[in-house]
Protein backbone atom coordinates (compact mmCIF):
# COMPACT_ATOMS: atom_id res chain seq x y z
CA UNK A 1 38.56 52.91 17.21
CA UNK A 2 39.69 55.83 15.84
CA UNK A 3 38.01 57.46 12.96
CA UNK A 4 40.63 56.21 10.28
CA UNK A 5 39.85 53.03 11.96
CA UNK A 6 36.49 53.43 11.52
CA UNK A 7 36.14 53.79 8.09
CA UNK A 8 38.46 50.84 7.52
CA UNK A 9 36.21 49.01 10.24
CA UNK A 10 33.28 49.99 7.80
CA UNK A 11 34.65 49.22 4.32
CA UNK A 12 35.36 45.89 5.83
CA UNK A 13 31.84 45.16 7.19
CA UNK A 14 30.42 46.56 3.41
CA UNK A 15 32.53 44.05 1.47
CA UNK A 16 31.66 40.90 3.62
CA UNK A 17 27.85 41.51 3.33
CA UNK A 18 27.53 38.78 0.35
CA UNK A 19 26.96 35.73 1.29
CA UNK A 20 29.96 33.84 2.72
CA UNK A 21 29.68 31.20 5.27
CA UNK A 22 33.55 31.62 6.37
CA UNK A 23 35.65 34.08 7.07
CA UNK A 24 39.59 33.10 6.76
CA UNK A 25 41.88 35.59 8.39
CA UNK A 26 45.89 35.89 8.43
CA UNK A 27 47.73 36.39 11.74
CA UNK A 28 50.52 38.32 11.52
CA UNK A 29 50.05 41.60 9.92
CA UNK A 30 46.18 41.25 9.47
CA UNK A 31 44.92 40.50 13.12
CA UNK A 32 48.14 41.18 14.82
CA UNK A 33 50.15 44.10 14.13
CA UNK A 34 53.29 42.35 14.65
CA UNK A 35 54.86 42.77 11.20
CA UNK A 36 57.54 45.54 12.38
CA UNK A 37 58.50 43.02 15.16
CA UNK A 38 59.10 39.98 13.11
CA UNK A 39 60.79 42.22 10.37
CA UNK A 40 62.98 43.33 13.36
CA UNK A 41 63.56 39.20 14.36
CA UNK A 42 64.52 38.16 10.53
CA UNK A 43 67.11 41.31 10.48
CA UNK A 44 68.83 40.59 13.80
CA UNK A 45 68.92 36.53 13.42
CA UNK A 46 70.90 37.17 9.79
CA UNK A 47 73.03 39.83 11.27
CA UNK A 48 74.37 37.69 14.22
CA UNK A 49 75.46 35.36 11.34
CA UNK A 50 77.45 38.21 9.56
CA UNK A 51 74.38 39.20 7.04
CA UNK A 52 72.86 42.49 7.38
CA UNK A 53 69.64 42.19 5.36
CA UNK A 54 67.12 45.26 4.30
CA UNK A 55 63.69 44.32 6.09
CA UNK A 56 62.08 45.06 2.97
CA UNK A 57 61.99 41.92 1.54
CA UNK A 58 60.03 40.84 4.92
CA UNK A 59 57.73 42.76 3.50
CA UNK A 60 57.90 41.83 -0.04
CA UNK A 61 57.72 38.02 1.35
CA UNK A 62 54.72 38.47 3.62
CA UNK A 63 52.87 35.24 4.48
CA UNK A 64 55.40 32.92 2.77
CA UNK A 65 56.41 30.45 5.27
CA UNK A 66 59.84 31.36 7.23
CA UNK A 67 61.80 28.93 5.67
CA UNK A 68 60.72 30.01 2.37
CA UNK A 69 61.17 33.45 3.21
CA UNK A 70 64.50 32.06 4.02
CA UNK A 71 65.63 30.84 0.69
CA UNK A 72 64.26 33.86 -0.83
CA UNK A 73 67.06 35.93 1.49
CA UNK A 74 69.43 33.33 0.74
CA UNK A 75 69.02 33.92 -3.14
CA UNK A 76 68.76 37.49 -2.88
CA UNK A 77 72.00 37.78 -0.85
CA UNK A 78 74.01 34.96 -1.87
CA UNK A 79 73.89 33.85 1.47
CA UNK A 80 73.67 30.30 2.75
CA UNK A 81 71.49 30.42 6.13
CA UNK A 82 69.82 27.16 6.80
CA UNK A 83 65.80 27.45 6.32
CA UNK A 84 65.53 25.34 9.59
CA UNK A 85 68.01 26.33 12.04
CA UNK A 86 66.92 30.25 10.94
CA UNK A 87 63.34 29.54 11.63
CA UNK A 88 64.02 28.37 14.93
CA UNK A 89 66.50 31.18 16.00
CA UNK A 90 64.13 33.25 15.03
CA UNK A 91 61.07 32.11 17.09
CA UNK A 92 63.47 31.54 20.07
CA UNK A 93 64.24 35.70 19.61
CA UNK A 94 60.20 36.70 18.88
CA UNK A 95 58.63 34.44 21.08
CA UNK A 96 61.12 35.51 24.47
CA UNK A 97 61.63 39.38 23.58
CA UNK A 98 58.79 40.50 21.15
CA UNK A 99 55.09 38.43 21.24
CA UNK A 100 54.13 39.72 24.36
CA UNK A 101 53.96 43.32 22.89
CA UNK A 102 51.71 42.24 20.35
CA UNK A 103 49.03 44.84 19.34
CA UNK A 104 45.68 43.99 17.75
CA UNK A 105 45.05 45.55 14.51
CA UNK A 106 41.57 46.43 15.95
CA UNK A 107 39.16 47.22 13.09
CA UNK A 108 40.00 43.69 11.74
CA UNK A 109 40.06 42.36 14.76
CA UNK A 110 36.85 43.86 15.74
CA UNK A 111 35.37 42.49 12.22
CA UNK A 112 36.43 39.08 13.64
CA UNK A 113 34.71 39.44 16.96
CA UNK A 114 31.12 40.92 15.44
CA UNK A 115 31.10 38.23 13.03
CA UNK A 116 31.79 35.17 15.04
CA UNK A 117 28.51 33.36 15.90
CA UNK A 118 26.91 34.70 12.05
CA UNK A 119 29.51 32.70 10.30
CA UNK A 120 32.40 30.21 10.48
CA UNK A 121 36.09 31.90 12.15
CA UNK A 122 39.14 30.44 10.50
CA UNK A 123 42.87 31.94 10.96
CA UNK A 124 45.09 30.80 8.35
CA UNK A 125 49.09 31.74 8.96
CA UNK A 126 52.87 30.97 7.86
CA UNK A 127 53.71 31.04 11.79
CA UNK A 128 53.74 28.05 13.58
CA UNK A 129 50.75 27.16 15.35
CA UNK A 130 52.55 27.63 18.98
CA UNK A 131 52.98 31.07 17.79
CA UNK A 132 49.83 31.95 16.52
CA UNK A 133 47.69 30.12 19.30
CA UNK A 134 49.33 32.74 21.70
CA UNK A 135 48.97 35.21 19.12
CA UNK A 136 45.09 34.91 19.66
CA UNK A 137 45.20 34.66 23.13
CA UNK A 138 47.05 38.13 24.04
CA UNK A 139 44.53 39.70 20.96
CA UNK A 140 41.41 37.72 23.13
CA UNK A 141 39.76 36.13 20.38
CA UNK A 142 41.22 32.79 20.68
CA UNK A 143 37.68 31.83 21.88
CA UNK A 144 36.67 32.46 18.41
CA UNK A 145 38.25 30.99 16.50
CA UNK A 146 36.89 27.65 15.44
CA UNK A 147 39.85 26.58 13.22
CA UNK A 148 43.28 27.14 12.44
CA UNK A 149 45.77 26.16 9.97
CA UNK A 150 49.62 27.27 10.39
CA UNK A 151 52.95 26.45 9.01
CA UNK A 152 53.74 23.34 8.08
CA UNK A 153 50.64 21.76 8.45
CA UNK A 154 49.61 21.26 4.71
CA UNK A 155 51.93 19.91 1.52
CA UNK A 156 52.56 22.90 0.72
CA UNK A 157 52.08 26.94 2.13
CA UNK A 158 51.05 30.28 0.78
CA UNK A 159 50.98 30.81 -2.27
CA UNK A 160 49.57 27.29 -2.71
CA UNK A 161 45.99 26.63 -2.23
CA UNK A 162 46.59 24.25 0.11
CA UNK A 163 46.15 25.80 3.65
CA UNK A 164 43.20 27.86 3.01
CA UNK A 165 41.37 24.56 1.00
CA UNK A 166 42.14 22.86 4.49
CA UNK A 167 40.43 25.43 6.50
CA UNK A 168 37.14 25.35 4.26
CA UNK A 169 37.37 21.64 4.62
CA UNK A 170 37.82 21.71 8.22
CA UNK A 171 35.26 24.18 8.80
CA UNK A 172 32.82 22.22 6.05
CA UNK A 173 32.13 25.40 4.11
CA UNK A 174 32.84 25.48 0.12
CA UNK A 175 35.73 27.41 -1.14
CA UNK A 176 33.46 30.10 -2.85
CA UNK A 177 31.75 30.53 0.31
CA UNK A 178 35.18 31.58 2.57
CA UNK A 179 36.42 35.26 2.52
CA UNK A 180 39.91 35.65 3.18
CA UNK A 181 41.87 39.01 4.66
CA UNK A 182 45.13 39.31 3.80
CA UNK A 183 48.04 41.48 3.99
CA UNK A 184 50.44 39.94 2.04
CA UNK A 185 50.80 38.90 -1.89
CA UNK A 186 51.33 35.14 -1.09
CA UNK A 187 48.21 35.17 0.57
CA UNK A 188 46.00 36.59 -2.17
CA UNK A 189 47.30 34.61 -4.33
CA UNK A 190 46.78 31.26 -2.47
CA UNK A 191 43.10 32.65 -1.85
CA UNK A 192 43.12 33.07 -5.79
CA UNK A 193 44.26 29.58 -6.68
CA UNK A 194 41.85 28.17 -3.65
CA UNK A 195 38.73 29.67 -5.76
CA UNK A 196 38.26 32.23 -2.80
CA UNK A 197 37.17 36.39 -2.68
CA UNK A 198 39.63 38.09 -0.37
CA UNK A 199 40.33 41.32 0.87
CA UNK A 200 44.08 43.09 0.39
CA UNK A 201 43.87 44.23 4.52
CA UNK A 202 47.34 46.84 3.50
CA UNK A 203 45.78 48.40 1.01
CA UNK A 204 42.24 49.40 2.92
């Protein structure tokens, strides 16, 4: 690591020292730094439709499911892309040109790794689970990771309660006992409503 890495590696390590019996982490954007590459997917999907979309609101939508991030484009822009049919165009296009080149973002990554064994590994994501499975596998740290919990797998997704509550369950540790790290809004404030700490990973 380098020595901004470092210090983010450390501030990490200082803030988990209470006593939590879970750690939850996001995929994409928190382990993986893959953000630029799906912001790159959801801008070239809408454009071969005719839309040409500012990759901001990627951004501003981080950790929302993609086909809620999809109405939220469809509302911004007027436009009328279906949630479903986007969702899969767009894994098509990041799965066979972009999740190969996937990068760890190490100093979480390494948190991950010197934790597992001293408490319980959970990755909770808005990407489908065939996604983030190989997700963990090119970072090496699928071995790790006892449970996971990605799209569509609970009533409802970030910023409902309701994935990260599954992943305490799942993992049998209380909701004040988990730690979440997030990157994205949505995901703080599902960690919020699920009675969990958590840690803003973009602003460290």
């Amino acid at each position: 690591m380098n020595a901004t890495s470092q210090q983010r590696y450390d501030a990490l390590v200082k803030i988990s020292q209470d006593n939590f019996k879970a750690f939850l982490y996001d995929c994409d954007g928190t382990l993986a730094d893959n953000m630029p590459m799906h912001v790159e997917t959801y801008i070239r999907v809408a454009a071969e439709q005719g839309v040409a979309i500012d990759g901001a609101i990627i951004d501003e939508f981080a950790g929302l499911p993609i086909v809620n991030v999809v109405e939220k484009i469809n509302e911004r822009y007027q436009s009328t892309f279906d949630p479903i049919a986007f969702k899969d165009a767009k894994y098509k296009v990041f799965i066979e040109e972009y999740m190969e080149k996937t990068q760890p973002i190490d100093y979480v990554v390494n948190h991950l790794k010197n934790h597992a064994g001293q408490v319980r590994i959970g990755v909770v994501s808005g990407s489908s689970r065939i996604v983030v499975e190989r997700t963990m596998q090119i970072l090496g740290i699928d071995h790790l990771v006892e449970v996971m919990v990605c799209a569509g797998e609970t009533p409802h997704g970030k910023p409902y309660p309701d994935p990260f509550l599954k992943a305490a369950e799942l993992l049998g540790v209380a909701p004040e006992h988990c730690l979440v790290f997030e990157d994205g809004k949505a995901g703080c404030d599902a960690a919020d409503a699920a009675g969990m700490r958590w840690v803003r990973i973009d602003k460290l």
